[in-house]
N, C-alpha and C. Protein backbone atom coordinates (compact mmCIF):
# COMPACT_ATOMS: atom_id res chain seq x y z
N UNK A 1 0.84 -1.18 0.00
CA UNK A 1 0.00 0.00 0.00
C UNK A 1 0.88 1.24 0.00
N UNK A 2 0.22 2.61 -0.34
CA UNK A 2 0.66 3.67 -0.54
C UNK A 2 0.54 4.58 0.06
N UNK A 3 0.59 5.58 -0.01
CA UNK A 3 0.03 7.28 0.53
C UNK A 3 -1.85 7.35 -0.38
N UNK A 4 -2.19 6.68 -1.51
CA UNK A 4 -2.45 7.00 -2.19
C UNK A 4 -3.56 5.93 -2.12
N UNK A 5 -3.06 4.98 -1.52
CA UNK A 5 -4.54 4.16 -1.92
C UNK A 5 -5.51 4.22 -0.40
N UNK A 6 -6.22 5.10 -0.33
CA UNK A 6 -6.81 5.43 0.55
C UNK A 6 -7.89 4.37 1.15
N UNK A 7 -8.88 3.95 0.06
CA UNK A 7 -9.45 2.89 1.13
C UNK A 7 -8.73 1.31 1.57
N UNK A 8 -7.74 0.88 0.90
CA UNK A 8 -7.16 -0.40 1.10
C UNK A 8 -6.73 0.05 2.98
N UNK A 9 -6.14 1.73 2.88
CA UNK A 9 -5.70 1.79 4.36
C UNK A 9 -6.83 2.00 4.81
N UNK A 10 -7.41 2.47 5.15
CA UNK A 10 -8.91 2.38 5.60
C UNK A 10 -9.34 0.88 5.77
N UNK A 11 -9.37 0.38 5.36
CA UNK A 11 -9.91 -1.13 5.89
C UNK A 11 -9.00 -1.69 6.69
N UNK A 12 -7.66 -1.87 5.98
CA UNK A 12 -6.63 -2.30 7.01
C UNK A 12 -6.32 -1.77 8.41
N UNK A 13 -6.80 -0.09 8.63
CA UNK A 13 -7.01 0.84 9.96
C UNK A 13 -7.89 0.05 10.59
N UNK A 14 -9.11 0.18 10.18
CA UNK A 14 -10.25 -0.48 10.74
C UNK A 14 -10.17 -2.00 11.30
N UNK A 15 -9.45 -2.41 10.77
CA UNK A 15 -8.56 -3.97 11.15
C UNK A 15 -8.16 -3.80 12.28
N UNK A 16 -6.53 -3.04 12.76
CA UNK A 16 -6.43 -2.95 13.40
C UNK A 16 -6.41 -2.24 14.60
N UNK A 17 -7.09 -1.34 14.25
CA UNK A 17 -7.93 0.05 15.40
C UNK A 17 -9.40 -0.41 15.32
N UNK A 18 -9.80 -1.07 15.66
CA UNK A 18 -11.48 -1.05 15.31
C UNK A 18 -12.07 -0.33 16.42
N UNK A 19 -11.15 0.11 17.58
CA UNK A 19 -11.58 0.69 18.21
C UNK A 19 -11.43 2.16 18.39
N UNK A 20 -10.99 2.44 17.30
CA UNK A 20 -9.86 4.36 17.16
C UNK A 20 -11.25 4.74 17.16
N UNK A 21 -11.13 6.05 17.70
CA UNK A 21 -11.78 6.93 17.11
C UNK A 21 -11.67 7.83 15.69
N UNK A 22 -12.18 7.76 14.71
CA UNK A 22 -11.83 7.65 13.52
C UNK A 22 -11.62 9.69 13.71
N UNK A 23 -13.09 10.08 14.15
CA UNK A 23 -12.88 11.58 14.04
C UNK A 23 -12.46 12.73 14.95
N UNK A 24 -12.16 11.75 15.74
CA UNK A 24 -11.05 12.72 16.77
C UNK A 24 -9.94 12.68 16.68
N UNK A 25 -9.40 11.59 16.13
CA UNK A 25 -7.92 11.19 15.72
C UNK A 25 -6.92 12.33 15.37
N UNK A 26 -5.87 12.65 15.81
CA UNK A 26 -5.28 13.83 15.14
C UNK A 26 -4.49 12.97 14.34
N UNK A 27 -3.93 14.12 12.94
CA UNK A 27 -3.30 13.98 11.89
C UNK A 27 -2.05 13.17 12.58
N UNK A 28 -1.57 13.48 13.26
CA UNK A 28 -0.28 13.08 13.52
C UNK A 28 0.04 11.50 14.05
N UNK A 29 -1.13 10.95 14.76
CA UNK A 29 -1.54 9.83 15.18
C UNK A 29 -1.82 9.04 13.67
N UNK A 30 -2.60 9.57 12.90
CA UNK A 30 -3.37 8.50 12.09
C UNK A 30 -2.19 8.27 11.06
N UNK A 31 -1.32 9.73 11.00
CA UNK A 31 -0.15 9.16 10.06
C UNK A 31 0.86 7.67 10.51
N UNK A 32 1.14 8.04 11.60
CA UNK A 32 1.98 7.12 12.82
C UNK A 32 1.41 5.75 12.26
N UNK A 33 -0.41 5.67 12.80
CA UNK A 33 -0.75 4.07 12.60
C UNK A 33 -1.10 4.01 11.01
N UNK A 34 -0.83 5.15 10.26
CA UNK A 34 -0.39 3.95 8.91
C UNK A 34 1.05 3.65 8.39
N UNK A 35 1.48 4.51 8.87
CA UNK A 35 3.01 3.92 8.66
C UNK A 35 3.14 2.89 8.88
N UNK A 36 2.75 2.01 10.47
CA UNK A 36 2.75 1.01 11.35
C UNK A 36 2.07 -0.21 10.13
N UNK A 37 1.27 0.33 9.42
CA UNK A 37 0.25 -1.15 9.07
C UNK A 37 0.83 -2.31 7.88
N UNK A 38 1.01 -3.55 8.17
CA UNK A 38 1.58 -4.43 7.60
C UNK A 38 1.33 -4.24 5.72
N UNK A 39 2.59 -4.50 5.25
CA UNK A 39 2.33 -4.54 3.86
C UNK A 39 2.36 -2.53 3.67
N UNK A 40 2.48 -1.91 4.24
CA UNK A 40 2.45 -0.18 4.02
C UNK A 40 3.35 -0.29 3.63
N UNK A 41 3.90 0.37 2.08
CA UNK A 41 5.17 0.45 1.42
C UNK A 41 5.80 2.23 1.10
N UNK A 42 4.55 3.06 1.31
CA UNK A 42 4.58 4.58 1.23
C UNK A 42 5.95 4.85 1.94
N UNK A 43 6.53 6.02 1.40
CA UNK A 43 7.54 7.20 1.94
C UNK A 43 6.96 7.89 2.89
N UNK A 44 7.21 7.77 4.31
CA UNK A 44 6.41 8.32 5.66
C UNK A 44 6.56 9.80 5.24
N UNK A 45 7.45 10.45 4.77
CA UNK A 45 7.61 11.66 4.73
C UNK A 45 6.63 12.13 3.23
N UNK A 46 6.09 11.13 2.60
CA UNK A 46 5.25 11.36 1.41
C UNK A 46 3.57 11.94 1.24
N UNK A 47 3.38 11.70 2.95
CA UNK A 47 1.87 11.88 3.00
C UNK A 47 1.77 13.59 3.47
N UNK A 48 0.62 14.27 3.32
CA UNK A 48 0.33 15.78 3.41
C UNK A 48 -0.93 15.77 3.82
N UNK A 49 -1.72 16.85 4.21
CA UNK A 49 -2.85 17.15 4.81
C UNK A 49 -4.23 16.28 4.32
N UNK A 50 -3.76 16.39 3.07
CA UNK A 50 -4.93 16.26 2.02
C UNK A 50 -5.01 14.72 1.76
N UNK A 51 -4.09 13.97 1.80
CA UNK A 51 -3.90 12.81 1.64
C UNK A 51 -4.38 12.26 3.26
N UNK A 52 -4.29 12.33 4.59
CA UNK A 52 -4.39 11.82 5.49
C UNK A 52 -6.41 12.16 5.57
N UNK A 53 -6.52 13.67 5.08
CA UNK A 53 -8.07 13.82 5.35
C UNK A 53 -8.57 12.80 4.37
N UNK A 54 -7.83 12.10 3.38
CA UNK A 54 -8.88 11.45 2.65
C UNK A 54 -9.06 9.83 2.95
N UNK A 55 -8.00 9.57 3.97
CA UNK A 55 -7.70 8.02 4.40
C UNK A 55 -9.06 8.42 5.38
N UNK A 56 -8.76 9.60 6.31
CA UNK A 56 -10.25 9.49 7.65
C UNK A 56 -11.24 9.44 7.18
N UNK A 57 -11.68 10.04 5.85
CA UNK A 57 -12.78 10.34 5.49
C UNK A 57 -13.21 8.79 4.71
N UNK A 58 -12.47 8.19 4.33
CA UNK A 58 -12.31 6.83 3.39
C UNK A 58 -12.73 6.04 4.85
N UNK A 59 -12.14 6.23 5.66
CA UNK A 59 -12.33 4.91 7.59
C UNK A 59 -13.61 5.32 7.77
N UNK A 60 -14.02 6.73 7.81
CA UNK A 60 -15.29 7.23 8.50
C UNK A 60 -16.80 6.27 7.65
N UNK A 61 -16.42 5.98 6.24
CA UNK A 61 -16.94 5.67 5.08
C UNK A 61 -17.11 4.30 5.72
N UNK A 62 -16.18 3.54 5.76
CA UNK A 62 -16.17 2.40 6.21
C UNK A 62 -16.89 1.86 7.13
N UNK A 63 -16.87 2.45 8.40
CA UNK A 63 -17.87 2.54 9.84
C UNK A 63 -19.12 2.57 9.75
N UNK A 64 -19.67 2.86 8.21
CA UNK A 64 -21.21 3.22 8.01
C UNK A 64 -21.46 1.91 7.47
């Protein structure tokens, strides 16, 4: 996985946070646990604002 493929991390989050709070989460946390997630191949320093709002918004998606 990437910076880029937003719902694959989103499901895999939801895997292993099923208990996060998806919308309180700060940026800095949710970057952390995707770095962390097995098979994540992204450049940690590659992700930006816009890319992390679209993984929460992709998890939040998920939860419904």
């Amino acid at each position: 996985m990437r910076w880029t493929d937003t719902l694959d991390i989103a499901i895999a989050l939801e895997e292993a946070h099923p208990d996060g709070d998806v919308a309180t989460l700060r940026f800095t946390d949710l970057h952390r646990w995707v770095c962390a997630l097995p098979g994540f191949a992204g450049d940690p320093g590659g992700s930006n604002e816009g890319l992390l709002e679209a993984i929460q918004m992709a998890w939040l998606d998920e939860r419904q």
